[in-house]
Protein backbone atom coordinates (compact mmCIF):
# COMPACT_ATOMS: atom_id res chain seq x y z
CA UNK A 1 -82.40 5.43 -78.30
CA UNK A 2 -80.71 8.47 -79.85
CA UNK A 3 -81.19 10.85 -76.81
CA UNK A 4 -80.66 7.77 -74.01
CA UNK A 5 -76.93 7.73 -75.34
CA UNK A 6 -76.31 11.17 -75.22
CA UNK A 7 -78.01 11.71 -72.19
CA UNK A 8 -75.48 8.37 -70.58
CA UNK A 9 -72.49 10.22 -72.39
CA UNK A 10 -73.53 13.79 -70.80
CA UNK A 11 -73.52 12.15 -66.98
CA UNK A 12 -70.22 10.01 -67.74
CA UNK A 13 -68.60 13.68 -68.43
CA UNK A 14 -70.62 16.19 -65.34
CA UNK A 15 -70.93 13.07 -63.11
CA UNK A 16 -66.42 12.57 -62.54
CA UNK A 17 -66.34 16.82 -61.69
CA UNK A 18 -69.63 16.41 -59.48
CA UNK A 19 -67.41 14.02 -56.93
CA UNK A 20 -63.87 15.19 -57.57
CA UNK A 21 -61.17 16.56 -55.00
CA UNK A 22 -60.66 19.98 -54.03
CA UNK A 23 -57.06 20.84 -53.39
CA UNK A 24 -56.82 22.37 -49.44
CA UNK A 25 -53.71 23.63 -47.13
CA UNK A 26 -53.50 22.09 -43.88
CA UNK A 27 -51.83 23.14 -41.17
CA UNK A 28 -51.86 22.06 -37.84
CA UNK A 29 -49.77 22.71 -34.37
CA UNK A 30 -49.83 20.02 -31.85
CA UNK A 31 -49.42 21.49 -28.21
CA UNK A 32 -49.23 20.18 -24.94
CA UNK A 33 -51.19 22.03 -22.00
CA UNK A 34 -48.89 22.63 -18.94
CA UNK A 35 -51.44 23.02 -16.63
CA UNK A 36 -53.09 19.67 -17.20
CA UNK A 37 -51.39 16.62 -16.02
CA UNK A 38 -49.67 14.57 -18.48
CA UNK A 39 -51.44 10.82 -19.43
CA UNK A 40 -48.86 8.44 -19.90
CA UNK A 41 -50.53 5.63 -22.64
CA UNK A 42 -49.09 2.69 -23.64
CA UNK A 43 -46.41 2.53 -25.96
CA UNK A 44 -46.97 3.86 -29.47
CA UNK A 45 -47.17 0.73 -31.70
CA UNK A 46 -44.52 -0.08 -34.53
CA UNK A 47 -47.16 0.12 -37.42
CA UNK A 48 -48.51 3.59 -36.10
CA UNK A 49 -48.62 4.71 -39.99
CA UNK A 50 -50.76 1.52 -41.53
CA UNK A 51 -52.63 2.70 -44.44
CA UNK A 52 -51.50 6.26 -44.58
CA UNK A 53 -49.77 8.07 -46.86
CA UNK A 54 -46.93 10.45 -46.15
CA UNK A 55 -46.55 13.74 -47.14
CA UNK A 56 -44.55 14.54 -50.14
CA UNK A 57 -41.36 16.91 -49.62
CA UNK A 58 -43.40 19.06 -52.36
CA UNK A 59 -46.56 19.13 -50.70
CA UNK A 60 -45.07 20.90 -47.69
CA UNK A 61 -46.02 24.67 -47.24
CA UNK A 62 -44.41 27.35 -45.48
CA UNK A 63 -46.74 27.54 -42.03
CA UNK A 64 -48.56 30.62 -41.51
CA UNK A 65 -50.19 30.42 -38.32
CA UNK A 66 -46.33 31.92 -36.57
CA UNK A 67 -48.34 34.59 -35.02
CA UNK A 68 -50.45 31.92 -32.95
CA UNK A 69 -47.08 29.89 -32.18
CA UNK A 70 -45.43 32.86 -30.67
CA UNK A 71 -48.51 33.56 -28.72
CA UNK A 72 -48.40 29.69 -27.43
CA UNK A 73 -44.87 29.48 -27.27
CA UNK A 74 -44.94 32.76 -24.78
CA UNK A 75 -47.66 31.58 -22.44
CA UNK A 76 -46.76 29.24 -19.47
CA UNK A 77 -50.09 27.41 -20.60
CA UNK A 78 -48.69 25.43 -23.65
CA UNK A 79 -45.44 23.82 -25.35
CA UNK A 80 -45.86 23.77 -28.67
CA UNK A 81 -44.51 20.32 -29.92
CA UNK A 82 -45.14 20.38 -33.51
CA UNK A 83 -45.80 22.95 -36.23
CA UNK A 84 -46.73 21.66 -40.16
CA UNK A 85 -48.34 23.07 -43.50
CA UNK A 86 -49.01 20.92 -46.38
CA UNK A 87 -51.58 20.55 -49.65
CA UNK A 88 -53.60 17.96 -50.00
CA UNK A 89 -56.50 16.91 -52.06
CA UNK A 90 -59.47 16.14 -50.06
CA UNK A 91 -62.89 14.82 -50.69
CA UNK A 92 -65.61 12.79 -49.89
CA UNK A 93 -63.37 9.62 -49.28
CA UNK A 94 -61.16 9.85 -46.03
CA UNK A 95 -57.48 10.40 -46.48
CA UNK A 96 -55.44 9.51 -43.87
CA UNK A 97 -51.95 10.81 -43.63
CA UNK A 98 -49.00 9.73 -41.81
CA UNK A 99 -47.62 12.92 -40.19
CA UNK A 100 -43.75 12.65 -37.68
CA UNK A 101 -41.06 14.68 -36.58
CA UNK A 102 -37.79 14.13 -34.72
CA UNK A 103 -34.88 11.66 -35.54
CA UNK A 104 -36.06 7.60 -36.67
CA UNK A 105 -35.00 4.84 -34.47
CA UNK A 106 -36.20 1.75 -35.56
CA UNK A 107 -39.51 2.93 -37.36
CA UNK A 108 -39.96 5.14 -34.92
CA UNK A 109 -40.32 9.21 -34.21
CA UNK A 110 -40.60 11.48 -31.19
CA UNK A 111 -43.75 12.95 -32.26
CA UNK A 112 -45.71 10.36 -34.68
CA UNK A 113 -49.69 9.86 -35.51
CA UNK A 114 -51.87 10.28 -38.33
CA UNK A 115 -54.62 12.64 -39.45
CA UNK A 116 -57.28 11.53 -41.47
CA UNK A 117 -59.85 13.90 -43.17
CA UNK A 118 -62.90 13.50 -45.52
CA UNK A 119 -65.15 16.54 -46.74
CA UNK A 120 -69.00 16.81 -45.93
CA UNK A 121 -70.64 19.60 -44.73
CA UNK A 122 -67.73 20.19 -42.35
CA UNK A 123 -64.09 18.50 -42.45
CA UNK A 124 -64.12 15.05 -40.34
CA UNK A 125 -60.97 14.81 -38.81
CA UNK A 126 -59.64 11.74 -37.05
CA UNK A 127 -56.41 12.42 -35.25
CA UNK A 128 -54.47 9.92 -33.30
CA UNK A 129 -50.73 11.20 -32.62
CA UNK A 130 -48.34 9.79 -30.07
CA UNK A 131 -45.54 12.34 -28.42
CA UNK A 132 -42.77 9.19 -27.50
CA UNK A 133 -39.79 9.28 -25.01
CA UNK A 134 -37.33 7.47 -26.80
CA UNK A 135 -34.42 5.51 -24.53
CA UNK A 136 -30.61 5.47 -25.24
CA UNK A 137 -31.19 1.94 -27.40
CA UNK A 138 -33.72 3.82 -29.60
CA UNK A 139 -36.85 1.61 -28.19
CA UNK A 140 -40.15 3.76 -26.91
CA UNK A 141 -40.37 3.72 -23.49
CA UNK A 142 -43.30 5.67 -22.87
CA UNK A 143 -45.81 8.04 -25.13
CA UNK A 144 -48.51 10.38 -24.49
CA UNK A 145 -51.52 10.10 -26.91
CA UNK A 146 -53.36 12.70 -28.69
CA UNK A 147 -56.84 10.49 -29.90
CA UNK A 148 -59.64 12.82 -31.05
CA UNK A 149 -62.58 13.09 -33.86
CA UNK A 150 -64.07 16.63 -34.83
CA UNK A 151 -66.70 18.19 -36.93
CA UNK A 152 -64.47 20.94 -38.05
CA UNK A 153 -65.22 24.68 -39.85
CA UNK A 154 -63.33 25.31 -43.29
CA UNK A 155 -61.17 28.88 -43.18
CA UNK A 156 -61.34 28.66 -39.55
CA UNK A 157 -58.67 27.81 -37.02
CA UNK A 158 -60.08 24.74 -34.76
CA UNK A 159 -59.06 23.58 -31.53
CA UNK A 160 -59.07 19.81 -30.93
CA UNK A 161 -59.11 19.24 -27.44
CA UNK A 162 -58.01 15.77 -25.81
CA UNK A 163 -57.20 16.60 -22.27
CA UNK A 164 -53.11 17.50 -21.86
CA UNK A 165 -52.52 17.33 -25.57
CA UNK A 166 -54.23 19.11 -28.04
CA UNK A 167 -54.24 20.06 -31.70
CA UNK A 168 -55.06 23.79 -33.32
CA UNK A 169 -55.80 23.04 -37.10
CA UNK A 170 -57.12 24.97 -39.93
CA UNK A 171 -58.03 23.04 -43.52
CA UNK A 172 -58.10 26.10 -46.17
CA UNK A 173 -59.82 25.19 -49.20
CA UNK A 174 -57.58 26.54 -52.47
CA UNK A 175 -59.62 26.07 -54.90
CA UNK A 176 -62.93 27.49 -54.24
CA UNK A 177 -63.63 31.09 -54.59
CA UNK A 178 -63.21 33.35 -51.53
CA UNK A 179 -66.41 34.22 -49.60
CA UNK A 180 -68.11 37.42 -50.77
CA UNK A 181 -67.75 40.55 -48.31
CA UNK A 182 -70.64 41.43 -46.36
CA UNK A 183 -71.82 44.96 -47.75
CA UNK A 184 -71.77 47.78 -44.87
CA UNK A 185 -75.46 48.62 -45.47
CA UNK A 186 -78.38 46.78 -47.15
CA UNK A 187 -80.27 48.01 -50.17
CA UNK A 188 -83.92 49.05 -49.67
């Protein structure tokens, strides 16, 4: 009876670090693609953010992907419309997060959507993001709608694809240990 205790106590401590969150950056740049021709949706709806979170003022992270904005921004091919880098802790729940940019009016932004992620083998992400024109009044007249899932790479920058908008993202993990370097020739 001895040992069954221990043993319960010994998976009550391992078992909470087996399924805890890892801390990651996130940073992603929303673009719209020229060429393509623009899909007007229906207008973004008032309780775009239900069940997210927002992202903490502290959480926000100097971006570092400026070398692939300039590239973007000096194409004909793509206007990029938004640009963020936050931390996050992610795991094997979803997280959604409530991500916006421009001046309020009533609730709502220019740009305004959510992003929700949950760890696996790759990062699920769930995007939905509306780009709004906004009238004179403050009331959405029309929006363009970014809706995508992917299956996407850790370290790696991803392209989410969803016709004339479309999302480049890259989830860094900071807490686990950087990949070992390939050695330039391979022991006998």
């Amino acid at each position: 009876m001895r040992l069954f205790r221990s043993l319960t106590l010994l998976l009550a401590l391992v078992t909470p670090s087996v399924f805890a969150d890892d801390l990651y950056q996130i940073e992603m740049i929303l673009v719209r693609q020229n060429a393509v021709p623009a899909i007007v949706s229906r207008a973004a709806p008032e309780d775009w953010a239900a069940g997210a979170q927002h992202i903490s003022p502290d959480s926000l992270r100097t971006p570092s992907l400026n070398g692939e904005v300039e590239k973007l921004t000096a194409s004909n091919e793509y206007t990029v419309l938004l640009h963020k880098a936050w931390q996050q802790n992610l795991g094997e729940q979803a997280t959604k997060i409530a991500i916006s940019d421009g001046k309020e009016q009533f609730g709502q932004f220019p740009i305004e959507g959510t992003l929700s992620m949950k760890l696996g083998r790759f990062t699920d992400v769930d995007a939905d993001f509306w780009v709004n024109q906004i009238n004179e009044d403050g009331l959405v007249t029309a929006s363009e709608r970014l809706k995508t899932e992917s299956h996407t790479k850790n370290g790696q920058l991803n392209f989410l694809d969803a016709g004339h908008l479309g999302m480049l993202i890259k989830i860094t993990s900071l807490t686990a240990p950087a990949p070992r370097p390939v050695p330039e020739e391979i022991p006998d």
